[in-house]
N, C-alpha and C. Protein backbone atom coordinates (compact mmCIF):
# COMPACT_ATOMS: atom_id res chain seq x y z
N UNK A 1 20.96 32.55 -2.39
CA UNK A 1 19.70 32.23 -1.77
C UNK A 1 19.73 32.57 -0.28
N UNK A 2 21.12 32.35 0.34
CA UNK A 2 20.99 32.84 1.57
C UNK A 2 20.80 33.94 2.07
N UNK A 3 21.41 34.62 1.02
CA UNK A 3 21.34 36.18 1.77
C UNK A 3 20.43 36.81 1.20
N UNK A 4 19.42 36.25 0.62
CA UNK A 4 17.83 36.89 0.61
C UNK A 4 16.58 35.56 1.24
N UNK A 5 17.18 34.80 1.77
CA UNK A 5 16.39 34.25 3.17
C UNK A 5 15.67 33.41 2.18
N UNK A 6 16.36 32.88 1.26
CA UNK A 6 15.25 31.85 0.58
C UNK A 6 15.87 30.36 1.49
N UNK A 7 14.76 29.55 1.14
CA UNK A 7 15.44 28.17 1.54
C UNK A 7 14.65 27.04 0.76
N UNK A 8 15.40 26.00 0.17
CA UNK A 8 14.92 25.02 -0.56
C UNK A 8 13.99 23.60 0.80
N UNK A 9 13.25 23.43 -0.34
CA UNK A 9 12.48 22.45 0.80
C UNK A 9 12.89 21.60 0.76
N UNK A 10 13.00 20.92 2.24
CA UNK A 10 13.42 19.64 1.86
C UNK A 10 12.52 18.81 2.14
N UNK A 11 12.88 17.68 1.23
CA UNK A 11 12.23 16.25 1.20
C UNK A 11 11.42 15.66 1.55
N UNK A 12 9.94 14.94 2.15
CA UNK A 12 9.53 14.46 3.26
C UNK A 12 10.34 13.10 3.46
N UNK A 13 10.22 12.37 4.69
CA UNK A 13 10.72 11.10 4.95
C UNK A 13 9.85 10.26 4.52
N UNK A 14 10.27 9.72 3.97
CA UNK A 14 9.48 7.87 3.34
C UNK A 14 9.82 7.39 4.06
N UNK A 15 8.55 6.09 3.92
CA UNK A 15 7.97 5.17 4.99
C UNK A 15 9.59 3.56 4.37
N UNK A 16 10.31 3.15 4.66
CA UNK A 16 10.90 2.48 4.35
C UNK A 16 10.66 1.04 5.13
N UNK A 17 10.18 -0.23 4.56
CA UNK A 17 9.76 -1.26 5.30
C UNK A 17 10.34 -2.34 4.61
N UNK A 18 11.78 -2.48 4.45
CA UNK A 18 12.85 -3.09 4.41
C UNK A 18 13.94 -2.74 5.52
N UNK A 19 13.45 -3.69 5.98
CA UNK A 19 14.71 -3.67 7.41
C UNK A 19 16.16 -5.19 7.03
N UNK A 20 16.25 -6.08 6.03
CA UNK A 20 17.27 -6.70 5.54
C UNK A 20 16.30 -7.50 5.34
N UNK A 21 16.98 -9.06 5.90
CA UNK A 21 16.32 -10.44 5.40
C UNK A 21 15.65 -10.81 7.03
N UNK A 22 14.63 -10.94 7.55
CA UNK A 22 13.83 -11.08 8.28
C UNK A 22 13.51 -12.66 8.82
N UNK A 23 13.09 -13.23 7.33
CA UNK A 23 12.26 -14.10 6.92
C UNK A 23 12.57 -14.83 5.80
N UNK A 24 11.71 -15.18 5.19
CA UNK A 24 11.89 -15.90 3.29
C UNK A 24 11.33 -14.82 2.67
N UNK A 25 12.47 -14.90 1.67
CA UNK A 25 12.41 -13.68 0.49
C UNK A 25 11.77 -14.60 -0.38
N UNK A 26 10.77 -14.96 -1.27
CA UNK A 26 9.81 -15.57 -2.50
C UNK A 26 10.25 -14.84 -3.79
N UNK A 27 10.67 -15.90 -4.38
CA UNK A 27 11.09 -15.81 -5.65
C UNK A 27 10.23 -14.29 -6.75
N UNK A 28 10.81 -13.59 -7.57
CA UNK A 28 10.51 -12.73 -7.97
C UNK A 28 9.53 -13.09 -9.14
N UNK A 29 8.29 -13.88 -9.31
CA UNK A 29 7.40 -14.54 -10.18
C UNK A 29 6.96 -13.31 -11.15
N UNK A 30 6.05 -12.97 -11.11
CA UNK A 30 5.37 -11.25 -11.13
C UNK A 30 6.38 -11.00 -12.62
N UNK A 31 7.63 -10.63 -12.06
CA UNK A 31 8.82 -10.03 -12.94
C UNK A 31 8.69 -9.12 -13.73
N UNK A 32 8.12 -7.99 -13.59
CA UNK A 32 7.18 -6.69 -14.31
C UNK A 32 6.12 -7.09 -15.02
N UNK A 33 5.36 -8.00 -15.07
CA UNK A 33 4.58 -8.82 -15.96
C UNK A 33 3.07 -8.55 -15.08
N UNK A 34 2.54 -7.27 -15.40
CA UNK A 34 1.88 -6.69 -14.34
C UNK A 34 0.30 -7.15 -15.23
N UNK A 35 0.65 -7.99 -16.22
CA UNK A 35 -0.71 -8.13 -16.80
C UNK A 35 -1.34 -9.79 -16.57
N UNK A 36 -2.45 -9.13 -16.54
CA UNK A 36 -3.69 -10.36 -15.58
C UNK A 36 -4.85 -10.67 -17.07
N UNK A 37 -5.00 -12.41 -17.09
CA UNK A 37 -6.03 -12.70 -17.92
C UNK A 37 -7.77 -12.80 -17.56
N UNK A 38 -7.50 -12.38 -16.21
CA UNK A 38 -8.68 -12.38 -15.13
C UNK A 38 -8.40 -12.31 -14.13
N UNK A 39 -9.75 -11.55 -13.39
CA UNK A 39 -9.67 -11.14 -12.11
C UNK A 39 -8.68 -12.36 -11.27
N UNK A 40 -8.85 -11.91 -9.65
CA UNK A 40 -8.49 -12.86 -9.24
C UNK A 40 -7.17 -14.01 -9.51
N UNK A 41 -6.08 -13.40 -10.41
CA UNK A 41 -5.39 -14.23 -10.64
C UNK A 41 -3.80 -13.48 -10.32
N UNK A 42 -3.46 -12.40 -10.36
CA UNK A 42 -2.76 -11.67 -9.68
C UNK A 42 -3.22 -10.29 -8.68
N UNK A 43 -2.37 -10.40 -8.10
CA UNK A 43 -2.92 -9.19 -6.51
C UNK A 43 -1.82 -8.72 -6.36
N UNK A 44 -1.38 -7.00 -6.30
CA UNK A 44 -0.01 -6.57 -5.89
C UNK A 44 -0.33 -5.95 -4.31
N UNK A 45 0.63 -5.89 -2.94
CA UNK A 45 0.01 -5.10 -2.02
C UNK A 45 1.45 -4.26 -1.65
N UNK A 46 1.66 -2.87 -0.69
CA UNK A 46 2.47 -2.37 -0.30
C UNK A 46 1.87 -1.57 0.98
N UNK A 47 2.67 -0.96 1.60
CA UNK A 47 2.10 0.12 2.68
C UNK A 47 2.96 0.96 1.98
N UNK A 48 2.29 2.31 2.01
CA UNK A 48 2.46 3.05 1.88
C UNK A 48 2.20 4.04 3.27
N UNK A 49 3.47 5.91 3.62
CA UNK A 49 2.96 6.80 4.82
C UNK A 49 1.97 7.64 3.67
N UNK A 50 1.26 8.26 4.67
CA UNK A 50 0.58 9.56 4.36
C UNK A 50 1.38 10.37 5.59
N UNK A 51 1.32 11.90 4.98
CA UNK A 51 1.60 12.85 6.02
C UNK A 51 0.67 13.86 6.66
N UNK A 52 0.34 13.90 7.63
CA UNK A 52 -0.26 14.80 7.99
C UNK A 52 -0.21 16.21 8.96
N UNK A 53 -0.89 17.07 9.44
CA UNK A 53 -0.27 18.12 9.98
C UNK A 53 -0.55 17.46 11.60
N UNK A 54 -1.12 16.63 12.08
CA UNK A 54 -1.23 15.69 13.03
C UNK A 54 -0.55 14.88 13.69
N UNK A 55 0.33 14.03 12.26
CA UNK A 55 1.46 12.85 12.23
C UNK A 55 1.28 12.08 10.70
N UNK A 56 1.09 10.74 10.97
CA UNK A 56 1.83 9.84 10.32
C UNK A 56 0.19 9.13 10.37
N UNK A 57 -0.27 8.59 8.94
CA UNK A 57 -1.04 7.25 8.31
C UNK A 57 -0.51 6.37 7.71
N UNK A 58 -1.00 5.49 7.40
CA UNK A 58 -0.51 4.48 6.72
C UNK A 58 -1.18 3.36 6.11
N UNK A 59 -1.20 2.95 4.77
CA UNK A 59 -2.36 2.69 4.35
C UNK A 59 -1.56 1.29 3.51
N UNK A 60 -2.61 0.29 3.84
CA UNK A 60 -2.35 -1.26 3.16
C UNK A 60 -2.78 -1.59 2.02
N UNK A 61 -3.06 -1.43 0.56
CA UNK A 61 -3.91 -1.79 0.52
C UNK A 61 -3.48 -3.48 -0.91
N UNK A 62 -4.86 -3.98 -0.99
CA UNK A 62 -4.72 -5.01 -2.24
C UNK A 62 -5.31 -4.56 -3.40
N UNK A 63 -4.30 -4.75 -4.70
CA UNK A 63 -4.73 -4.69 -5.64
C UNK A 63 -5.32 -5.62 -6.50
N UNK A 64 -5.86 -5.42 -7.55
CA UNK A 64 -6.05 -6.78 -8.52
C UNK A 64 -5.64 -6.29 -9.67
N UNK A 65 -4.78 -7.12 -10.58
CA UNK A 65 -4.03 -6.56 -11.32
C UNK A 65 -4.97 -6.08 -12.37
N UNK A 66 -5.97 -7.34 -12.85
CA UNK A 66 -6.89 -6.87 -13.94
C UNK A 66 -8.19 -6.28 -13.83
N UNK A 67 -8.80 -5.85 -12.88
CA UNK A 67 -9.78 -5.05 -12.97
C UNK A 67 -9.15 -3.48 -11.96
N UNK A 68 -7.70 -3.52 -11.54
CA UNK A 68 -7.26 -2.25 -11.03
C UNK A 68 -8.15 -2.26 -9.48
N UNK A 69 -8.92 -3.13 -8.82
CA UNK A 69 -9.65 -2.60 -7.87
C UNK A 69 -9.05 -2.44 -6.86
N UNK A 70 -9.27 -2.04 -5.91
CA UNK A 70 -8.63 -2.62 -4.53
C UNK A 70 -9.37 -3.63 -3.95
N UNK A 71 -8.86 -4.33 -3.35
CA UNK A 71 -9.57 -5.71 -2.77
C UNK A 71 -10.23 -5.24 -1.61
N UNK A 72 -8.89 -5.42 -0.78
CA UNK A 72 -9.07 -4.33 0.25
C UNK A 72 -8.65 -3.75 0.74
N UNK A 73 -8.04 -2.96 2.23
CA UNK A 73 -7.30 -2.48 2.58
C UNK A 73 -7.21 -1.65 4.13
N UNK A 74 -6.39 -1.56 5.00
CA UNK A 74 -6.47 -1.32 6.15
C UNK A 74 -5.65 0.00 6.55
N UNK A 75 -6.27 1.47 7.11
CA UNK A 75 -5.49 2.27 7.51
C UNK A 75 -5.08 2.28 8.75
N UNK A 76 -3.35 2.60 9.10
CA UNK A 76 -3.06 2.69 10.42
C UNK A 76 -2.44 3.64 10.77
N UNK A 77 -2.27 3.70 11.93
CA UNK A 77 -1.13 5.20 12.85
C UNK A 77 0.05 4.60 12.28
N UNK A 78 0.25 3.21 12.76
CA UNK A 78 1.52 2.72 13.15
C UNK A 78 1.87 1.60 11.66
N UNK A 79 2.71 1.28 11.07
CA UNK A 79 2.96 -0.06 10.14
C UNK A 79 3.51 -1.25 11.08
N UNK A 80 2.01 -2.01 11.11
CA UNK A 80 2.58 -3.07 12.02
C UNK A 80 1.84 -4.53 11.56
N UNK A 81 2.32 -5.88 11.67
CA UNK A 81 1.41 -6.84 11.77
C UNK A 81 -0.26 -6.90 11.61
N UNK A 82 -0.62 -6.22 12.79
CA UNK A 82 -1.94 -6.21 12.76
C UNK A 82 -2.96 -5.81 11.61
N UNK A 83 -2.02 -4.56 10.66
CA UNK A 83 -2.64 -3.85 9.63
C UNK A 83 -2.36 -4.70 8.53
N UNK A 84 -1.64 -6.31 8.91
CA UNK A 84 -1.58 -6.61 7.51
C UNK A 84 -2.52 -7.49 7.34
N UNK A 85 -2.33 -7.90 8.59
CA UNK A 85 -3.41 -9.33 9.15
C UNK A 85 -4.87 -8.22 9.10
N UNK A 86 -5.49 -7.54 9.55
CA UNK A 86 -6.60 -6.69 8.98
C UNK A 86 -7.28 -7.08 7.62
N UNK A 87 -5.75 -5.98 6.42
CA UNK A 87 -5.83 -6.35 5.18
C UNK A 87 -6.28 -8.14 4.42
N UNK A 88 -5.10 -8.42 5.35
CA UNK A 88 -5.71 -10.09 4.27
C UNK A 88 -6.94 -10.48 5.01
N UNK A 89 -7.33 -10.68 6.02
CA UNK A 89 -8.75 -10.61 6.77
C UNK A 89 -9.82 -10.58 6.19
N UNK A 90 -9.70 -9.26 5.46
CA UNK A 90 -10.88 -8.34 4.88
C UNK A 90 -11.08 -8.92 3.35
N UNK A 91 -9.70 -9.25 2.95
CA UNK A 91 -9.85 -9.78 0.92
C UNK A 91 -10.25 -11.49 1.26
N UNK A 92 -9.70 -12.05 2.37
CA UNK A 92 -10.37 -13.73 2.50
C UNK A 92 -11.82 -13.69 2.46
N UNK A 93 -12.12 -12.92 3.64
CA UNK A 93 -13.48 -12.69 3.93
C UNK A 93 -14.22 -12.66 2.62
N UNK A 94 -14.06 -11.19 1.91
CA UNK A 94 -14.59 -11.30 0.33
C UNK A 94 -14.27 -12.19 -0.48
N UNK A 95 -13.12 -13.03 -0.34
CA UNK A 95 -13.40 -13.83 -1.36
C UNK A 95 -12.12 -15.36 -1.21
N UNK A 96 -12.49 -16.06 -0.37
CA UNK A 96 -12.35 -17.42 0.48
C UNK A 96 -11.86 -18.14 -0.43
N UNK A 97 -12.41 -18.32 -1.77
CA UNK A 97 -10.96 -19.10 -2.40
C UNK A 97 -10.33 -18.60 -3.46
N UNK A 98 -9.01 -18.92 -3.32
CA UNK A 98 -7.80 -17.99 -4.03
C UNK A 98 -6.91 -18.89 -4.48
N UNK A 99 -7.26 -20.09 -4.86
CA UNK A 99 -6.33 -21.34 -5.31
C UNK A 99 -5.72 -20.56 -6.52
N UNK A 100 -3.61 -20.96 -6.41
CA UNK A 100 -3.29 -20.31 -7.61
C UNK A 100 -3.08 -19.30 -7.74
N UNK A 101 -3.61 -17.96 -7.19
CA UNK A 101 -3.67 -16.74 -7.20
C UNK A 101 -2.07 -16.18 -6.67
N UNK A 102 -1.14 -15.21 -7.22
CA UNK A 102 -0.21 -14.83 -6.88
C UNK A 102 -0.44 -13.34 -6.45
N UNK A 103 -0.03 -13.43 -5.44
CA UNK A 103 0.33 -11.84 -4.83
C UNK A 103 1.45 -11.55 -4.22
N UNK A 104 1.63 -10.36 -4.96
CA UNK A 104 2.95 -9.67 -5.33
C UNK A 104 3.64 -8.58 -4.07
N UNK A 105 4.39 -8.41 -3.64
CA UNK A 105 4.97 -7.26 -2.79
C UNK A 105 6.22 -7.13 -2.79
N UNK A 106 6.88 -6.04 -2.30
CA UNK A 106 8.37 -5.92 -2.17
C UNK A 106 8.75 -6.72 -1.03
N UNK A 107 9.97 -6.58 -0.56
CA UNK A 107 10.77 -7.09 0.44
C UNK A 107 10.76 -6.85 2.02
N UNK A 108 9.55 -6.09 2.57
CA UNK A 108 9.11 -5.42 3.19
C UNK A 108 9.31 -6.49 4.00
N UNK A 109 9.61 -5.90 5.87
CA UNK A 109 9.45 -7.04 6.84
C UNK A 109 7.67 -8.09 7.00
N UNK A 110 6.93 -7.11 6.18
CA UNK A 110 5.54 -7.55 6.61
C UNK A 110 5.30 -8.88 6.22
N UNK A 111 6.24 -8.81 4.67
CA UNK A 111 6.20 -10.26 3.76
C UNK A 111 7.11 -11.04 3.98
N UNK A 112 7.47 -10.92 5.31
CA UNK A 112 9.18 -11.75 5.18
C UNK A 112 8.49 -12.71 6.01
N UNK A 113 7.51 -12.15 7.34
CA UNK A 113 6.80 -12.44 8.16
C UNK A 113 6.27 -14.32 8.10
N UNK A 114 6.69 -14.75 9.21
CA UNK A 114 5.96 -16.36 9.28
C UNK A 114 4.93 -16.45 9.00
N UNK A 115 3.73 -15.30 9.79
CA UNK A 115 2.01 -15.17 9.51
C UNK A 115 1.51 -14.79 8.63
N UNK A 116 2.38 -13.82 7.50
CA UNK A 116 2.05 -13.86 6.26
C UNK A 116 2.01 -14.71 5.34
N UNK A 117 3.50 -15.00 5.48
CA UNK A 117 3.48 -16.44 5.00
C UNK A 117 2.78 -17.57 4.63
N UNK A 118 2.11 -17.75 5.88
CA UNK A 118 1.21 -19.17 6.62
C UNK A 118 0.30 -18.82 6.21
N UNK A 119 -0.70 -17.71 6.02
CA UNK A 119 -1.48 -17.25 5.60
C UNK A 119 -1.63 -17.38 4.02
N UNK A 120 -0.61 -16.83 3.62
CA UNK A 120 -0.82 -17.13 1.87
C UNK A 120 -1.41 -18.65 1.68
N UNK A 121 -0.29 -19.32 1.80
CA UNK A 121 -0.18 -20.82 1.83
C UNK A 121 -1.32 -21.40 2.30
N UNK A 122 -2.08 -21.19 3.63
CA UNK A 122 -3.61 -21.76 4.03
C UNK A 122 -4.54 -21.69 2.72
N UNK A 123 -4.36 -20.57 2.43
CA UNK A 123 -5.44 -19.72 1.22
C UNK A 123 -5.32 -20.14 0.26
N UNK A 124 -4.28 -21.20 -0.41
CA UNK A 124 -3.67 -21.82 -1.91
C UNK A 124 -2.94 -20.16 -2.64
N UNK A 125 -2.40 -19.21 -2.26
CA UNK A 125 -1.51 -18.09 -2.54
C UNK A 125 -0.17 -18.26 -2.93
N UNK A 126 -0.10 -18.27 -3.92
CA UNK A 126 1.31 -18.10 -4.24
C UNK A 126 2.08 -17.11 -4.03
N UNK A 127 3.24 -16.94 -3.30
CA UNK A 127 3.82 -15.13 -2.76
C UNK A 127 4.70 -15.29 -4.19
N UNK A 128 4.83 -13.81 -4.45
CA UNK A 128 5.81 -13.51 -5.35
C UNK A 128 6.41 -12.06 -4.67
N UNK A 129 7.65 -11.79 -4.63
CA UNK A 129 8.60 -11.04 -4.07
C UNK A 129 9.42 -9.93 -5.30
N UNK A 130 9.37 -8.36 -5.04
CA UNK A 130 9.85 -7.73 -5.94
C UNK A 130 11.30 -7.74 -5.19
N UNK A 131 12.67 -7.43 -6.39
CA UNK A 131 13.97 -7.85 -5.91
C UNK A 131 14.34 -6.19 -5.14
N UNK A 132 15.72 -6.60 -4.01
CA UNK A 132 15.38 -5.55 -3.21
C UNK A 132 15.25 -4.23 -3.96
N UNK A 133 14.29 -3.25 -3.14
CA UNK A 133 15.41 -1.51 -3.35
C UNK A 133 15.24 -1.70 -4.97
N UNK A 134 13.96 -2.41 -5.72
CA UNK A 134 13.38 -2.24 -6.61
C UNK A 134 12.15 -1.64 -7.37
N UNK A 135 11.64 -0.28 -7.18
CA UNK A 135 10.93 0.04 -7.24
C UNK A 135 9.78 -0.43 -8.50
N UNK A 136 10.34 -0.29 -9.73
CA UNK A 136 9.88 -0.52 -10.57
C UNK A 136 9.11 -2.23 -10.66
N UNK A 137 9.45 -3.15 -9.96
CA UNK A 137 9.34 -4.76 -10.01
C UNK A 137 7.68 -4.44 -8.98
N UNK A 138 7.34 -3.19 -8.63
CA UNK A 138 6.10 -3.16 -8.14
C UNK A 138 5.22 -1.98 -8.05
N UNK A 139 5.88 -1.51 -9.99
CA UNK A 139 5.29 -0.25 -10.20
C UNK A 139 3.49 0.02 -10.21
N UNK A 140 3.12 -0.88 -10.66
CA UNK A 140 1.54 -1.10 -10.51
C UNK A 140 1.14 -0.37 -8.77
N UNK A 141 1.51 -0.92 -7.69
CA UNK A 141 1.47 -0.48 -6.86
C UNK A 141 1.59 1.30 -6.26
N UNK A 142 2.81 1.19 -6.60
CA UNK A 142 4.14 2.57 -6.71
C UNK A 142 2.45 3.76 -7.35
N UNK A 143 2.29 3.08 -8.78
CA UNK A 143 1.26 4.13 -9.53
C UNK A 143 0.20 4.25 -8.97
N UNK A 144 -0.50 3.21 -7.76
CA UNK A 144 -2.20 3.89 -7.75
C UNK A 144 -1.34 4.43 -5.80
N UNK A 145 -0.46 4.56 -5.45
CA UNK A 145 -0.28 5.29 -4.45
C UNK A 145 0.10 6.81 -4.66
N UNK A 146 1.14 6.83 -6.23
CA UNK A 146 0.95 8.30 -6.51
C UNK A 146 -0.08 9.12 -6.58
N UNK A 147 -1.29 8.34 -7.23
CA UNK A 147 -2.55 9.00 -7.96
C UNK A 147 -3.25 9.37 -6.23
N UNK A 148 -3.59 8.10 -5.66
CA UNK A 148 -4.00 8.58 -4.12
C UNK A 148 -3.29 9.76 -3.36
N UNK A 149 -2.14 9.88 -3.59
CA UNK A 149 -1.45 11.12 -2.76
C UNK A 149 -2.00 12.36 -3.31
N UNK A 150 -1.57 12.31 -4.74
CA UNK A 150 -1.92 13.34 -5.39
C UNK A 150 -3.57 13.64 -5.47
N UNK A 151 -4.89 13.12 -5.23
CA UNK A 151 -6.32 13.56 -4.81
C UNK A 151 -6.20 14.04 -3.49
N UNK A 152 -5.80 13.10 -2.32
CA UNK A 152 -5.42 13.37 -1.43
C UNK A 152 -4.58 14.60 -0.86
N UNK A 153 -3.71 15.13 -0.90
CA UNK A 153 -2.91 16.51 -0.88
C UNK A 153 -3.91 17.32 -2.04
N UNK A 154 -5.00 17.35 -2.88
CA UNK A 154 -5.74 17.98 -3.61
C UNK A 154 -7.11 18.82 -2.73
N UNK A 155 -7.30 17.71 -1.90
CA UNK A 155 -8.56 17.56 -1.01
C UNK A 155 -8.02 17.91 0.65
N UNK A 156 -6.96 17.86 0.90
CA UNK A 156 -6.41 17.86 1.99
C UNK A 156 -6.25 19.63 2.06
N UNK A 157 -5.76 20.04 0.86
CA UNK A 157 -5.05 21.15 0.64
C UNK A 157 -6.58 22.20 0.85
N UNK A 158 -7.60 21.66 0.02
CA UNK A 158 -9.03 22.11 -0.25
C UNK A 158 -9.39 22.35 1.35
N UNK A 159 -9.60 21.28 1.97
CA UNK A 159 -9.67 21.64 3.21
C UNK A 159 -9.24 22.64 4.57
N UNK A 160 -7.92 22.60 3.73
CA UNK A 160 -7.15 23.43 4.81
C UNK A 160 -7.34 24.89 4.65
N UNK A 161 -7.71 25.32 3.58
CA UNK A 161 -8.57 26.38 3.23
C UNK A 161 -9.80 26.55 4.00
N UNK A 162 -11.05 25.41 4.30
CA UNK A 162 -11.73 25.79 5.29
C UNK A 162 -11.76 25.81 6.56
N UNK A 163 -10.89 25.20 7.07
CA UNK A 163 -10.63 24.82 8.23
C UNK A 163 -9.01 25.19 8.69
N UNK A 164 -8.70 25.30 9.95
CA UNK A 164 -7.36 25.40 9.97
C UNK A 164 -6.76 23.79 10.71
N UNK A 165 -7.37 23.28 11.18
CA UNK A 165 -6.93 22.27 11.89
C UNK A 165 -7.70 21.00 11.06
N UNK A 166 -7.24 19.82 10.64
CA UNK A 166 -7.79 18.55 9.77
C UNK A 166 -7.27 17.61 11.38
N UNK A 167 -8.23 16.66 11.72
CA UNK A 167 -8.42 16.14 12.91
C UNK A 167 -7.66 14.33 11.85
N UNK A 168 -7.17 13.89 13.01
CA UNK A 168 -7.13 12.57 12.44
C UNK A 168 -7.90 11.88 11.20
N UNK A 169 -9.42 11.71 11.99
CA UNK A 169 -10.17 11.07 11.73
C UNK A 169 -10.79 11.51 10.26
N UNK A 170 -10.59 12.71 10.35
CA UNK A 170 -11.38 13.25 9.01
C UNK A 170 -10.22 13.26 7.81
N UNK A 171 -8.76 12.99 8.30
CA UNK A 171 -8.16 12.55 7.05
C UNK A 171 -8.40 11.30 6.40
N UNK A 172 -8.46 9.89 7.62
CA UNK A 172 -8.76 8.89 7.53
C UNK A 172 -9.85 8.52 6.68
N UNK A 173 -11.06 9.49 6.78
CA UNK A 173 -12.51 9.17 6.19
C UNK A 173 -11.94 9.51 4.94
N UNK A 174 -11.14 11.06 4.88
CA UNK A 174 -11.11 11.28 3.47
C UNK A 174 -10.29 10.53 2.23
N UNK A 175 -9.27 9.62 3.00
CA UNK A 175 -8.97 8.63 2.19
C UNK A 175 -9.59 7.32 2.08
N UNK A 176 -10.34 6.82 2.94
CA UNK A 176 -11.71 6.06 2.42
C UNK A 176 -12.79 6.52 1.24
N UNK A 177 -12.95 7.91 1.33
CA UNK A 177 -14.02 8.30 0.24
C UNK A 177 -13.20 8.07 -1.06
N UNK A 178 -11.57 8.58 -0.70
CA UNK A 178 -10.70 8.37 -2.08
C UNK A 178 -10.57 7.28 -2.83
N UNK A 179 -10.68 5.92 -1.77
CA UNK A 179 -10.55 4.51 -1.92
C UNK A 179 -11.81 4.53 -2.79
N UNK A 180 -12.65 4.44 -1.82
CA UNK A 180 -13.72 3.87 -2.42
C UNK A 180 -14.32 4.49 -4.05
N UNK A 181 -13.97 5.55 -4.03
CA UNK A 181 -13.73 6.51 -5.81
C UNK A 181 -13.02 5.65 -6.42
N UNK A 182 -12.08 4.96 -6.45
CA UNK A 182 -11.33 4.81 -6.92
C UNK A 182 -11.80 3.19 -7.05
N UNK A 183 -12.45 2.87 -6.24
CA UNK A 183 -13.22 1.20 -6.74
C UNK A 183 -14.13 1.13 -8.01
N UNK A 184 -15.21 2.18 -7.93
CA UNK A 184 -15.63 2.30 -8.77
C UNK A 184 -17.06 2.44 -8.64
């Protein structure tokens, strides 16, 4: 391969948001048991990067296990606090009581977090925690971020065909239009 100038691609970098034990790790409830008897009664969330020819997105969002929707969800430059506090913001707002309700995430510093925490708990939320460097314990998640990448790099790609330069903002919108497709 070298000496006809090929070269294998490598990899992109994943967004990794396990930095150790932070906080309280919440018992692993969930336990692949990704099925819901009604709305409102399990919620999975993760951040996920997007890549762009710009930089770096990053997208929050909530699921519901049994109608697949997103609740809601917050895009950022950066993975920080604010985008999580956004996110739960936006699903209280829509819908203020959640007595009982378990929502699910990995081990991520976001969930290790005191204000997440405190937050569940105000709300009657039960946290449930996938075990570390477990992908599968929050495949529900894992799957509607593949499907988003993959429209996304579909439409991204579409674009770059008309345009040579994709501006922040118009990736941002275009994964809102994706979201919101994807609500229904």
């Amino acid at each position: 391969m070298h000496e006809l100038k090929l070269f294998g691609k490598r990899p992109r970098e994943k967004y990794h948001s396990y930095k150790g034990k932070v906080g309280k790790i919440a018992d692993n409830i969930i336990d692949r048991n990704f099925k819901a008897n009604k709305p409102l009664q399990k919620w999975s969330t993760d951040v996920s990067q997007f890549n762009f020819s710009w930089g770096k997105c990053y997208i929050s969002p909530i699921l519901d296990m049994y109608t697949n929707e997103i609740i809601s969800y917050d895009l950022s430059l950066s993975p920080n606090l604010e985008q999580i506090s956004n996110m739960l913001m936006k699903a209280f707002n829509k819908f203020p009581i959640l007595n009982n309700l378990i929502l699910h995430s990995d081990q991520g510093w976001q969930y290790q977090h005191k204000y997440y925490i405190r937050e569940l708990k105000k709300h009657g939320i039960i946290q449930s925690m996938s075990r570390k460097g477990n992908c599968y314990d929050n495949s529900i998640m894992e799957t509607f971020f593949g499907r988003l990448k993959k429209h996304q790099f579909f439409i991204q790609a579409t674009k770059c065909c008309l345009a040579q330069v994709i501006t922040a903002d118009a990736c941002i919108l275009l994964l809102k239009i994706t979201l919101t497709i994807h609500r229904g």
